[in-house]
PDB file of N, CA and C in Angstrom:
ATOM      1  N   UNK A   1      33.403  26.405  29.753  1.00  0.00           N
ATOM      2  CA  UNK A   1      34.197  25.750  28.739  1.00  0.00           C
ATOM      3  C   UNK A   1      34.270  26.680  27.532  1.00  0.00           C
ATOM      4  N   UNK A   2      35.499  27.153  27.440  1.00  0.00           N
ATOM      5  CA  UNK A   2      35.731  27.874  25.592  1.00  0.00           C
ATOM      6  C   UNK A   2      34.897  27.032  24.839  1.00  0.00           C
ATOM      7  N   UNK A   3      34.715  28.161  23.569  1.00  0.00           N
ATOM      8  CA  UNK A   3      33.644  27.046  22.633  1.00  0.00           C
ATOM      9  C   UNK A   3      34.538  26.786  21.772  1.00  0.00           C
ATOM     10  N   UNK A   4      36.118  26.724  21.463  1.00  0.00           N
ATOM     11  CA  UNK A   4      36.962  25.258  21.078  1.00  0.00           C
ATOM     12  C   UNK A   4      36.947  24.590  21.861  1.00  0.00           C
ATOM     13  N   UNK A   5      36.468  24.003  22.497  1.00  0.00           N
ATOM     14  CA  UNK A   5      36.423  22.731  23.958  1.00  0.00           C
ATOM     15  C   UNK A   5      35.524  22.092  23.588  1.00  0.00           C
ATOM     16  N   UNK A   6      34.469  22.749  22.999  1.00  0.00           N
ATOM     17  CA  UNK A   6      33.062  21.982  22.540  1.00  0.00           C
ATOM     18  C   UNK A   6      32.946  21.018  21.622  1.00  0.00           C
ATOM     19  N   UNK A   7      32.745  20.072  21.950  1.00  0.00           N
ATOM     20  CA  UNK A   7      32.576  18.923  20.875  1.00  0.00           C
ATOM     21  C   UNK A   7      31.901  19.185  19.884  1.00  0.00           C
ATOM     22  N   UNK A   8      32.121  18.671  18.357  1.00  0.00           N
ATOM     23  CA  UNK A   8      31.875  19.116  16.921  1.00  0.00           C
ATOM     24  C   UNK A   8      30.792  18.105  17.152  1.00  0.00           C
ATOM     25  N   UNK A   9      30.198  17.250  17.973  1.00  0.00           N
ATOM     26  CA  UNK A   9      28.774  16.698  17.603  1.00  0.00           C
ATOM     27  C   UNK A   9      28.279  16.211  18.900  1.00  0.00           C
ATOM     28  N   UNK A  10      27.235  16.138  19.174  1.00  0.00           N
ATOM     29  CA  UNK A  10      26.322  15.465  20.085  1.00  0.00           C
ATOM     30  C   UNK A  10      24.336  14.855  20.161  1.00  0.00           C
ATOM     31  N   UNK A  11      24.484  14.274  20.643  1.00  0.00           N
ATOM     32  CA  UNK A  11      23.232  13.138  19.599  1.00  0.00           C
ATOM     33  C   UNK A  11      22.068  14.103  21.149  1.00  0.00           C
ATOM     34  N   UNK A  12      22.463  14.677  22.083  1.00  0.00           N
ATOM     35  CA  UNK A  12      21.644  15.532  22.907  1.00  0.00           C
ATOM     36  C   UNK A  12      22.140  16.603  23.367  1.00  0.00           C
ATOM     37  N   UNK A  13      21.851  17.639  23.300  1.00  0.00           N
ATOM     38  CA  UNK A  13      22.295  19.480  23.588  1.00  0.00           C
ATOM     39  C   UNK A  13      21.447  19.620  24.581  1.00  0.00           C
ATOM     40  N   UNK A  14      21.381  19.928  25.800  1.00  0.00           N
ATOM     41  CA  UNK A  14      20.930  20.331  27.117  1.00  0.00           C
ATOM     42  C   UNK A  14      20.981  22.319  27.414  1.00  0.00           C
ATOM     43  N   UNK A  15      20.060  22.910  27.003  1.00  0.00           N
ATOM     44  CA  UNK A  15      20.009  24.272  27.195  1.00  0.00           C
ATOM     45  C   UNK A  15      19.412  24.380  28.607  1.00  0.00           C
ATOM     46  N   UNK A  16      20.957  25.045  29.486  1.00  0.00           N
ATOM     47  CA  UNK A  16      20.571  25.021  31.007  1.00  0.00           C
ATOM     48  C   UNK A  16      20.578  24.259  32.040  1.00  0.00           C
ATOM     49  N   UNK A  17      21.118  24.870  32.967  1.00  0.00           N
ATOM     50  CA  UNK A  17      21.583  24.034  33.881  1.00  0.00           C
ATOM     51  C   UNK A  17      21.196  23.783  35.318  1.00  0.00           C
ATOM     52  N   UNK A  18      20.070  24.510  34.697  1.00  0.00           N
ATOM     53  CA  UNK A  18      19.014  24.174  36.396  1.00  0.00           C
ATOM     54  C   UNK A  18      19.176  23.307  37.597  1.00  0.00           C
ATOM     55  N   UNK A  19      17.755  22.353  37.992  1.00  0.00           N
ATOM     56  CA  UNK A  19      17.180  21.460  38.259  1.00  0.00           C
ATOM     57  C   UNK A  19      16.766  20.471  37.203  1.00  0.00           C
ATOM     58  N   UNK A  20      16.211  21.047  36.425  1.00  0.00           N
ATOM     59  CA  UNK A  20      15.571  19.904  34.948  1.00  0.00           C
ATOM     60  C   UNK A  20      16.744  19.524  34.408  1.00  0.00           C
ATOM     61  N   UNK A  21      17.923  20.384  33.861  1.00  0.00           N
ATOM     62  CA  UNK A  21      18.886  20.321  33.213  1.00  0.00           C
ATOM     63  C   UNK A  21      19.526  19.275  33.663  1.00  0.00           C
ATOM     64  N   UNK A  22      20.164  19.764  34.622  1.00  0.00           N
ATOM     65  CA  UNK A  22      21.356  18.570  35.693  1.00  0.00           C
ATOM     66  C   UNK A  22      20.450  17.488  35.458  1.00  0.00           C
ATOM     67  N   UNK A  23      19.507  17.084  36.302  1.00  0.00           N
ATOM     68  CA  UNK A  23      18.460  15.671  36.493  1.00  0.00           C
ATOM     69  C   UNK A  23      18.761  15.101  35.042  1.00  0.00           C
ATOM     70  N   UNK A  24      17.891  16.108  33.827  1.00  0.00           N
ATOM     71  CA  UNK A  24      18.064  15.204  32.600  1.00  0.00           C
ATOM     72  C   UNK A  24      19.352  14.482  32.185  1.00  0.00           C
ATOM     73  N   UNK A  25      20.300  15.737  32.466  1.00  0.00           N
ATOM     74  CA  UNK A  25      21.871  15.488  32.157  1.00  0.00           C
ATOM     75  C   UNK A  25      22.213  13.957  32.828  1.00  0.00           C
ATOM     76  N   UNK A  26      21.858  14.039  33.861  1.00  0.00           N
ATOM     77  CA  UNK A  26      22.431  13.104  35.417  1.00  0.00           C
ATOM     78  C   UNK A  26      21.781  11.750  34.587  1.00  0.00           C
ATOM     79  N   UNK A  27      20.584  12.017  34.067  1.00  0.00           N
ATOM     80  CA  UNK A  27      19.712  10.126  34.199  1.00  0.00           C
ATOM     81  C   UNK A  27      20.416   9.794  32.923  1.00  0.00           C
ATOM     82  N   UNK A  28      20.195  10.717  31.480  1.00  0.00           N
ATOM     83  CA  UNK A  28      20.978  10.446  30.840  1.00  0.00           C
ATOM     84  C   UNK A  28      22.097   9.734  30.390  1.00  0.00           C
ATOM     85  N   UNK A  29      23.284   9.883  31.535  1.00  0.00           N
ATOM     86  CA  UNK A  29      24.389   9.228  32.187  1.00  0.00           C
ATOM     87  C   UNK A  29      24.077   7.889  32.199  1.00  0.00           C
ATOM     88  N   UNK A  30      23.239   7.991  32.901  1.00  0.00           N
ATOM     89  CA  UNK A  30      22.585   6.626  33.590  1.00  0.00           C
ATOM     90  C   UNK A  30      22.059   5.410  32.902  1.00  0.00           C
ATOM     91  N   UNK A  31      21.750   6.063  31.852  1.00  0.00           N
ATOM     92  CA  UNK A  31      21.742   5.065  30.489  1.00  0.00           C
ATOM     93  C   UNK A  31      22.417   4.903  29.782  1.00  0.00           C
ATOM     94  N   UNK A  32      23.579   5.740  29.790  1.00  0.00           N
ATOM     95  CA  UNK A  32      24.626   5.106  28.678  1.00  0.00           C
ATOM     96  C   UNK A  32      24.574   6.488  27.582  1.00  0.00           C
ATOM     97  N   UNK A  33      24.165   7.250  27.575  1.00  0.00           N
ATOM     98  CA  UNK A  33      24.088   8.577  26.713  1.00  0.00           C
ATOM     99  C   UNK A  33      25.406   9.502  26.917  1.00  0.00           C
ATOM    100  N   UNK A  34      25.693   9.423  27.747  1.00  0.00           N
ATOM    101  CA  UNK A  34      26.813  10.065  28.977  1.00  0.00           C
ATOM    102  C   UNK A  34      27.824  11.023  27.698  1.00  0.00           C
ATOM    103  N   UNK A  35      28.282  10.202  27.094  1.00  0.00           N
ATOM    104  CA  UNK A  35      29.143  10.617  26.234  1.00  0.00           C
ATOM    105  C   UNK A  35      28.873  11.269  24.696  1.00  0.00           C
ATOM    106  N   UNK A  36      27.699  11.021  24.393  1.00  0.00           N
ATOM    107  CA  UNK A  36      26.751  11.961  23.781  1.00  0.00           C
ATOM    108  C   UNK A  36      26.014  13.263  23.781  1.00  0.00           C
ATOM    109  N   UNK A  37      26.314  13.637  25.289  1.00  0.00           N
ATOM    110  CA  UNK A  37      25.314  14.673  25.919  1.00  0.00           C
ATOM    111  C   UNK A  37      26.035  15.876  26.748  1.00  0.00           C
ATOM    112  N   UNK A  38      25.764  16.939  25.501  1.00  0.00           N
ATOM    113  CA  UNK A  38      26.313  17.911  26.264  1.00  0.00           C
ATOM    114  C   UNK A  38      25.375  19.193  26.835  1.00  0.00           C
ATOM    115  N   UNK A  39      25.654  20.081  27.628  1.00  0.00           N
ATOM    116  CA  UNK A  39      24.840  20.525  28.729  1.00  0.00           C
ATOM    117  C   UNK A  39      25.263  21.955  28.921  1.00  0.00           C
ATOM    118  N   UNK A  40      24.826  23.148  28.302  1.00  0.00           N
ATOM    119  CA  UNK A  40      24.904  24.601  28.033  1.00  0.00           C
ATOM    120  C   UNK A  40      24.116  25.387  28.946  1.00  0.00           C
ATOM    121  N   UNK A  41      25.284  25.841  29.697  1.00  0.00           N
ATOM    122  CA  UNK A  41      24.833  27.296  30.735  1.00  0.00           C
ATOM    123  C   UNK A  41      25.636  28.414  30.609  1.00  0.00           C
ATOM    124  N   UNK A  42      24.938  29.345  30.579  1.00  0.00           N
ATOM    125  CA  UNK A  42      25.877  30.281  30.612  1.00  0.00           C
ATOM    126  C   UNK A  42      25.938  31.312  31.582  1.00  0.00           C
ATOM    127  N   UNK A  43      25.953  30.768  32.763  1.00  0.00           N
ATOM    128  CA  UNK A  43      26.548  31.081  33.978  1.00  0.00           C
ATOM    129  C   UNK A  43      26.956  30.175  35.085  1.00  0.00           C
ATOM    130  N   UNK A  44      27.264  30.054  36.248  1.00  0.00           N
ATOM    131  CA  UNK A  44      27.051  28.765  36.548  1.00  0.00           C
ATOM    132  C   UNK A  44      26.133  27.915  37.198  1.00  0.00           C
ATOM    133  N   UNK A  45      26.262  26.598  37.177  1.00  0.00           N
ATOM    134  CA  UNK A  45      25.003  25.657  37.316  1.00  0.00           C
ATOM    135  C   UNK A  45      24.194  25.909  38.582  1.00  0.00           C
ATOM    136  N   UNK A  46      22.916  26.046  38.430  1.00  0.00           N
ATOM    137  CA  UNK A  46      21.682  25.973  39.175  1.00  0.00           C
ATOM    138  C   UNK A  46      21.873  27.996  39.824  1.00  0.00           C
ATOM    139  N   UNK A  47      22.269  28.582  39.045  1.00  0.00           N
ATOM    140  CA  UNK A  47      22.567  29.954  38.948  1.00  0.00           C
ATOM    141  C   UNK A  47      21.072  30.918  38.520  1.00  0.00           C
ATOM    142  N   UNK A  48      20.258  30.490  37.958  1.00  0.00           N
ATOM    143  CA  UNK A  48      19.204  30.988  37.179  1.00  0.00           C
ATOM    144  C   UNK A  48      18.011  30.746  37.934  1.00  0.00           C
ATOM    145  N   UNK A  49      17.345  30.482  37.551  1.00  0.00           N
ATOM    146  CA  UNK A  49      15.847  30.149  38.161  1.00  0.00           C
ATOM    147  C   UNK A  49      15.283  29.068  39.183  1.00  0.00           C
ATOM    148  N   UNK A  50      16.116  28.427  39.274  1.00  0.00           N
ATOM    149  CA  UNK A  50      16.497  26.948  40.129  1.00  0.00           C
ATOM    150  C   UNK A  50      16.624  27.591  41.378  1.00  0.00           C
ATOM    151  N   UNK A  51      18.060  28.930  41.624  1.00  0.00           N
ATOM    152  CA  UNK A  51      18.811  29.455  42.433  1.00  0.00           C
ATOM    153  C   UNK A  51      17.154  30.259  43.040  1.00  0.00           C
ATOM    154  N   UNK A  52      15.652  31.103  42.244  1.00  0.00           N
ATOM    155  CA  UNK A  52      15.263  31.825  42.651  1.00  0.00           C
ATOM    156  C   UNK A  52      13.771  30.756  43.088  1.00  0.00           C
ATOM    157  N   UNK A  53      14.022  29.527  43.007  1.00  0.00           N
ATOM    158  CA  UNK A  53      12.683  28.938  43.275  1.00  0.00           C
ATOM    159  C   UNK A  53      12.541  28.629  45.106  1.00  0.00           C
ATOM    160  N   UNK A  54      11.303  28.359  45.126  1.00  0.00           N
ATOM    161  CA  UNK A  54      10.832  28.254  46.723  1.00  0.00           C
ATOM    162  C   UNK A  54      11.548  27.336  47.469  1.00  0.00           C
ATOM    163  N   UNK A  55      12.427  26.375  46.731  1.00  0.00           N
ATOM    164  CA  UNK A  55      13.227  25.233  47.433  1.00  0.00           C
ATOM    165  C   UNK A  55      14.172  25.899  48.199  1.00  0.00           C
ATOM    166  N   UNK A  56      14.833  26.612  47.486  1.00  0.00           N
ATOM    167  CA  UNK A  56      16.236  27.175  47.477  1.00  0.00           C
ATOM    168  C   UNK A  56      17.505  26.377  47.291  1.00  0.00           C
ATOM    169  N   UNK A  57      17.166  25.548  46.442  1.00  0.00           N
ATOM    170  CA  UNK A  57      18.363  24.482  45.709  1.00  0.00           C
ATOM    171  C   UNK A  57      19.497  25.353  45.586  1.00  0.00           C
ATOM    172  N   UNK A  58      20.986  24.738  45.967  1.00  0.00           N
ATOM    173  CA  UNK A  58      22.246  25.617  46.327  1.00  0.00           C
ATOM    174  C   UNK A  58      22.914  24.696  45.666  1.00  0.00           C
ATOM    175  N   UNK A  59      24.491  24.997  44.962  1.00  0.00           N
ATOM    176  CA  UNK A  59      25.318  24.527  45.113  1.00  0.00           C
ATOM    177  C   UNK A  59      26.159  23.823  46.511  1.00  0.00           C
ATOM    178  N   UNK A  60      26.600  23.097  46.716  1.00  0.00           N
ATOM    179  CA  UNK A  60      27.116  22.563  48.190  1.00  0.00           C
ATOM    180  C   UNK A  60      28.979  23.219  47.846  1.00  0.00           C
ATOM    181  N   UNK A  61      29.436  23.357  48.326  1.00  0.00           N
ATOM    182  CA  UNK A  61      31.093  23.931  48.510  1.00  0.00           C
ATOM    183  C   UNK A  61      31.279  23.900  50.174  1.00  0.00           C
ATOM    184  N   UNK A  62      32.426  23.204  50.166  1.00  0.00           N
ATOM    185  CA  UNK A  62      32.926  22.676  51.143  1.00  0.00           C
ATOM    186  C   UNK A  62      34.447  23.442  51.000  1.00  0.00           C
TER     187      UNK A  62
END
């Protein structure tokens, strides 16, 4: 997302887009925060350290 796309406020900033990230991002949602909460990667999601852990958590693409 350009950073004119970025919303001028948010009541939660999410650095990263891991495993922790997404999850927090995801439950977040889940309570009603959804629209408060924005979520900063700067590459793409689960790309970083998530991508190099023993799970091997993937994006799915079909």
């Amino acid at each position: 997302m350009p950073k004119q796309d970025l919303p001028g406020h948010a009541r939660v900033v999410i650095i990263g887009g891991g495993i922790m990230g997404c999850g927090l991002a995801y439950h977040l949602g889940h309570e009603g925060w959804g629209e408060d909460t924005v979520l900063l990667e700067k590459a793409e999601l689960t790309s970083g350290s998530t991508w190099h852990a023993a799970g091997q958590i993937t994006r799915s693409t079909s």
